[in-house]
Protein backbone atom coordinates (compact mmCIF):
# COMPACT_ATOMS: atom_id res chain seq x y z
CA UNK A 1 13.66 24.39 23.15
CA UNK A 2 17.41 23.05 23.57
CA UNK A 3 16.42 20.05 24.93
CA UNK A 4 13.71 19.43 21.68
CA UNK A 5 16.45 20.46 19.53
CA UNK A 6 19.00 17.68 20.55
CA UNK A 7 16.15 15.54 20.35
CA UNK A 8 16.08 16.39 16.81
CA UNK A 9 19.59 16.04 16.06
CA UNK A 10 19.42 13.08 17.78
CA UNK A 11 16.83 11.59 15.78
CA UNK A 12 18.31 13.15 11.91
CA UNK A 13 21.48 11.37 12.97
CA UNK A 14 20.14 7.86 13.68
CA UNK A 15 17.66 7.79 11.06
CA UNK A 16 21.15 9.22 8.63
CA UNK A 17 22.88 6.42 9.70
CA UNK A 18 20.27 3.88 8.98
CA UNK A 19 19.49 5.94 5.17
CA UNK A 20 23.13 5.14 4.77
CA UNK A 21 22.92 1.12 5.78
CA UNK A 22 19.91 0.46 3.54
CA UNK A 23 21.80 2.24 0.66
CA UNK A 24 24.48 -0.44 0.80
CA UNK A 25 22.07 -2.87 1.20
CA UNK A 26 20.50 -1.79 -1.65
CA UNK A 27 23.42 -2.83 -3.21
CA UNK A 28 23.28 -6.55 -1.59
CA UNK A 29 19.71 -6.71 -3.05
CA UNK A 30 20.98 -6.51 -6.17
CA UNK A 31 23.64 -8.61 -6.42
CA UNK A 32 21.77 -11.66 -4.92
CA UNK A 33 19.16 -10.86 -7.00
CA UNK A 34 21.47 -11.18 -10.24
CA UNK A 35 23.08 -14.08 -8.59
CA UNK A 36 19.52 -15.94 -8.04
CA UNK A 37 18.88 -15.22 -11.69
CA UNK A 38 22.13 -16.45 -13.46
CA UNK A 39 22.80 -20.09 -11.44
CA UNK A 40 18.60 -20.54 -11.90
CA UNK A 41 19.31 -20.03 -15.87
CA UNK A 42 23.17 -20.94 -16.33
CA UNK A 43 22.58 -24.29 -13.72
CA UNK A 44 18.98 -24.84 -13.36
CA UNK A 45 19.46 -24.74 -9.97
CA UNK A 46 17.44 -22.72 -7.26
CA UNK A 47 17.16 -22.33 -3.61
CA UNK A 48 13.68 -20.74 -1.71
CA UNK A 49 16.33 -19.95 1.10
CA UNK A 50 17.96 -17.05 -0.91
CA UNK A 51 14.45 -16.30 -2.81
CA UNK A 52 13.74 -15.26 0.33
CA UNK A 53 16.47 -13.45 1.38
CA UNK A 54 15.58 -11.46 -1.07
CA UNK A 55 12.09 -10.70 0.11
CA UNK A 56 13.40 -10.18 3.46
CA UNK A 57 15.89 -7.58 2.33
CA UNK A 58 12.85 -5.78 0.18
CA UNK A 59 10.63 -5.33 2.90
CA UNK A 60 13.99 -4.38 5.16
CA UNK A 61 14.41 -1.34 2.48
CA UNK A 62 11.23 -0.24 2.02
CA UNK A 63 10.65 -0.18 6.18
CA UNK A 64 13.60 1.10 7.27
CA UNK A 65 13.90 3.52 4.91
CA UNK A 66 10.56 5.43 5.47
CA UNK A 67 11.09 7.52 8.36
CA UNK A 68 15.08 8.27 6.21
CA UNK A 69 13.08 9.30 2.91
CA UNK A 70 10.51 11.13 5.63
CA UNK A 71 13.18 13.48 7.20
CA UNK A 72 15.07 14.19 3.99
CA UNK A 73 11.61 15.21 2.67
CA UNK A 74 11.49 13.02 -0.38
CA UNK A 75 8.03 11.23 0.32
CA UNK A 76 4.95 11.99 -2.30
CA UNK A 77 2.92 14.86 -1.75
CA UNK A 78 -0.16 15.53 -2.84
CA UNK A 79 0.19 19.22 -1.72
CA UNK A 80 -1.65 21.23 -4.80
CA UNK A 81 -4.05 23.52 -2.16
CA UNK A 82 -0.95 23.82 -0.28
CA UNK A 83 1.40 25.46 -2.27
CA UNK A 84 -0.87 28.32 -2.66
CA UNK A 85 -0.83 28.92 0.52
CA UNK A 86 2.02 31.18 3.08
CA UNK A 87 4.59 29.21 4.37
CA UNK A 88 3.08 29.32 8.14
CA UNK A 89 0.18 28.27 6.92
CA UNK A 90 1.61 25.21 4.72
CA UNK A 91 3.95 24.53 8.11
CA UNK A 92 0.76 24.76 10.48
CA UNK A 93 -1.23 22.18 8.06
CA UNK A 94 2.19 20.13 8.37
CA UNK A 95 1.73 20.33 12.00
CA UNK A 96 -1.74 19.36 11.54
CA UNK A 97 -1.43 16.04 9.46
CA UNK A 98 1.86 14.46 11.53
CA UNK A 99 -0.11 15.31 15.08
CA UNK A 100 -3.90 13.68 13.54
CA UNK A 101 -2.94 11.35 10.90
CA UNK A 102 0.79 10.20 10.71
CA UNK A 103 1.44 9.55 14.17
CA UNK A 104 -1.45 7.91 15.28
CA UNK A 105 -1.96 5.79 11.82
CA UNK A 106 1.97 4.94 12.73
CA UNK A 107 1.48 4.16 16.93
CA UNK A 108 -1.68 2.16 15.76
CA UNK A 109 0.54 0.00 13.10
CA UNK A 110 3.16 -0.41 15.43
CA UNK A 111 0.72 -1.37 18.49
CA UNK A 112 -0.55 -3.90 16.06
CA UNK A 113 2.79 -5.34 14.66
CA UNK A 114 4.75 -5.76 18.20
CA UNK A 115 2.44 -9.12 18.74
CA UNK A 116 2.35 -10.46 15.28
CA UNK A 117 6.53 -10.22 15.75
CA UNK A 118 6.04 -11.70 19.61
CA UNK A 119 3.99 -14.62 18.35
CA UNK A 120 6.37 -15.53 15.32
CA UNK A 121 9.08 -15.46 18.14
CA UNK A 122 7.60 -17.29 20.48
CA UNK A 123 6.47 -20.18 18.37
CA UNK A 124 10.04 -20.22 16.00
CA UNK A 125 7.66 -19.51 12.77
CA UNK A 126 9.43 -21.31 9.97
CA UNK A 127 8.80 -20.22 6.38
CA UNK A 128 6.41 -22.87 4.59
CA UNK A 129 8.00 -23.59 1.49
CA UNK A 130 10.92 -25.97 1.50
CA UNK A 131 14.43 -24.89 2.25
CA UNK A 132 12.97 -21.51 3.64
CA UNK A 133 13.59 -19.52 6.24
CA UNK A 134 12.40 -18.66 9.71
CA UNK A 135 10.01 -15.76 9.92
CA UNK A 136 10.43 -13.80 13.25
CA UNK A 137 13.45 -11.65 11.92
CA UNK A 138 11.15 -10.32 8.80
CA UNK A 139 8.29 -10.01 11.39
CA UNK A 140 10.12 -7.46 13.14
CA UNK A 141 11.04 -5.55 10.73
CA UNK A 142 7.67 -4.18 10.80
CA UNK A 143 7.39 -2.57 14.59
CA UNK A 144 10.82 -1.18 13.83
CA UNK A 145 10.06 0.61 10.70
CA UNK A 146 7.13 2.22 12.18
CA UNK A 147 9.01 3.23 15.04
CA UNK A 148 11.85 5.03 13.08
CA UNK A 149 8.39 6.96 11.15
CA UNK A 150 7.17 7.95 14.87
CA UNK A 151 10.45 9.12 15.79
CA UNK A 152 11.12 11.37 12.31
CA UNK A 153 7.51 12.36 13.15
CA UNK A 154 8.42 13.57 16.08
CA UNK A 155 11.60 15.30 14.62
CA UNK A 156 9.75 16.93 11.72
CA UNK A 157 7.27 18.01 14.05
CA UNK A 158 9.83 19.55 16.54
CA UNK A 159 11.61 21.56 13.11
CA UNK A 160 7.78 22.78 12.50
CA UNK A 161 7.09 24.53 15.94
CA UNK A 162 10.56 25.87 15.42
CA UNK A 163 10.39 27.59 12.50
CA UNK A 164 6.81 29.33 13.74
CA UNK A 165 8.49 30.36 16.46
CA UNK A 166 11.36 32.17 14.38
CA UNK A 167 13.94 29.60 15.87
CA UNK A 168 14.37 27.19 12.83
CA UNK A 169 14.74 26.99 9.08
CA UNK A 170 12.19 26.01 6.79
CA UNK A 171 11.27 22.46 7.69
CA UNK A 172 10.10 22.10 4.11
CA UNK A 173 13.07 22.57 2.23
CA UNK A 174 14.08 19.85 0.24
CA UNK A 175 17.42 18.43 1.59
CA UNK A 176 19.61 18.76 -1.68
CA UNK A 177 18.11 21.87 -3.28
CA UNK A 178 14.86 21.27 -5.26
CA UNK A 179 12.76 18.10 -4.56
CA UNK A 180 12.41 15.31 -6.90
CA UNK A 181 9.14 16.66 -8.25
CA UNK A 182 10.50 19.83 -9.40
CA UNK A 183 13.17 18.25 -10.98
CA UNK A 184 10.81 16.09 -13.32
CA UNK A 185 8.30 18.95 -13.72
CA UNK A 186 11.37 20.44 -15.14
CA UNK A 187 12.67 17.66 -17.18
CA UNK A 188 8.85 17.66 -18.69
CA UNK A 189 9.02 21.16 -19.56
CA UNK A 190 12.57 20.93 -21.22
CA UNK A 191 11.21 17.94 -23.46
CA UNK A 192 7.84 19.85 -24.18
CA UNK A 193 10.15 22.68 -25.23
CA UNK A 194 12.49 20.75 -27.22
CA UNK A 195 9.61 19.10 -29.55
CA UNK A 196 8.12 22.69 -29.72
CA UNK A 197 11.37 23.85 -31.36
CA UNK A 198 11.63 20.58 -33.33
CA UNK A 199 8.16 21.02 -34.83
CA UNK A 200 8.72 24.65 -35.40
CA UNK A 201 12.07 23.54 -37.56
CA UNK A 202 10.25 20.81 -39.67
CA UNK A 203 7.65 23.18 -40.89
């Protein structure tokens, strides 16, 4: 179970690091994205190169960031059965959907990807429009963010036989206290509240 455990660590810390990269690049997004739009309005100039930079950096976010958002437990659930249930039983249906649909939906996508990248690489794919860029580099973006999902798979799935076997916390809880859902279902119910108390006072 040591061994599994380092694993873990192992994993949480590289997909951390990465979480922390695409934050920044985030950032970079942004301000070439604002920098596109001003010269294309101020000086009616524009470039498909940094259009697609753009792109690029999109898809780069939105892939590498999966298997991040995965093991900070901040991906959608549709978990309304599940919440009625005992915790071992929400943790065994966790075990459940990572061992019969994540990973193998994720190994198939990846299996699929690695030649799509291979052939882009091997034949120097160049974007079609003019002044674009080559392709390969976006291409592989894809095996890799399915890889980092396999591998915080494989973490999340380590936490889950953990915690059933009283070695582990709660692979469930949401990193930073309550999960994003709560917090709007909350936010909801304040405004509900406050209109409630406004109506009251009008009448």
């Amino acid at each position: 179970m040591n061994i599994l455990f380092s694993l873990s660590k192992a994993i949480d810390a590289l997909l951390n690091a990465i979480g922390r990269v695409v934050i920044w690049l985030t950032l970079v997004v942004v301000l070439i994205s604002a920098g596109n739009a001003v010269i294309r309005k101020v000086l009616h100039v524009s470039s498909n190169g940094w259009l697609e930079i753009q792109w690029y950096l999109f898809g780069a976010i939105f892939l590498l960031a999966a298997g991040y958002t995965f093991l900070k437990n901040e991906h959608v659930r549709v978990d309304i059965i599940s919440q009625t249930l005992s915790k071992r039983a929400q943790i065994m249906i966790e075990i459940f959907g990572v061992l019969f649909f994540m990973l193998p939906a994720c190994l198939l996508l990846l299996d699929l990807s690695i030649p799509f990248f291979i052939q882009s690489f091997v034949t120097a794919e160049q974007s079609s429009n003019a002044g674009g860029l080559i392709r390969w580099p976006v291409k592989l973006l894809i095996p890799i963010g399915f890889f980092l999902l396999v591998l915080a798979a494989i973490s999340h799935l380590i936490k889950c036989v953990a915690y059933l076997a009283g070695k582990g916390p709660d692979p469930l809880a949401p990193a930073h206290g309550k999960t994003a859902e709560q917090l709007l279902a909350e936010e909801i119910a304040r405004e509900a509240q406050q209109k409630e108390i406004e109506q009251k006072a009008g009448k």
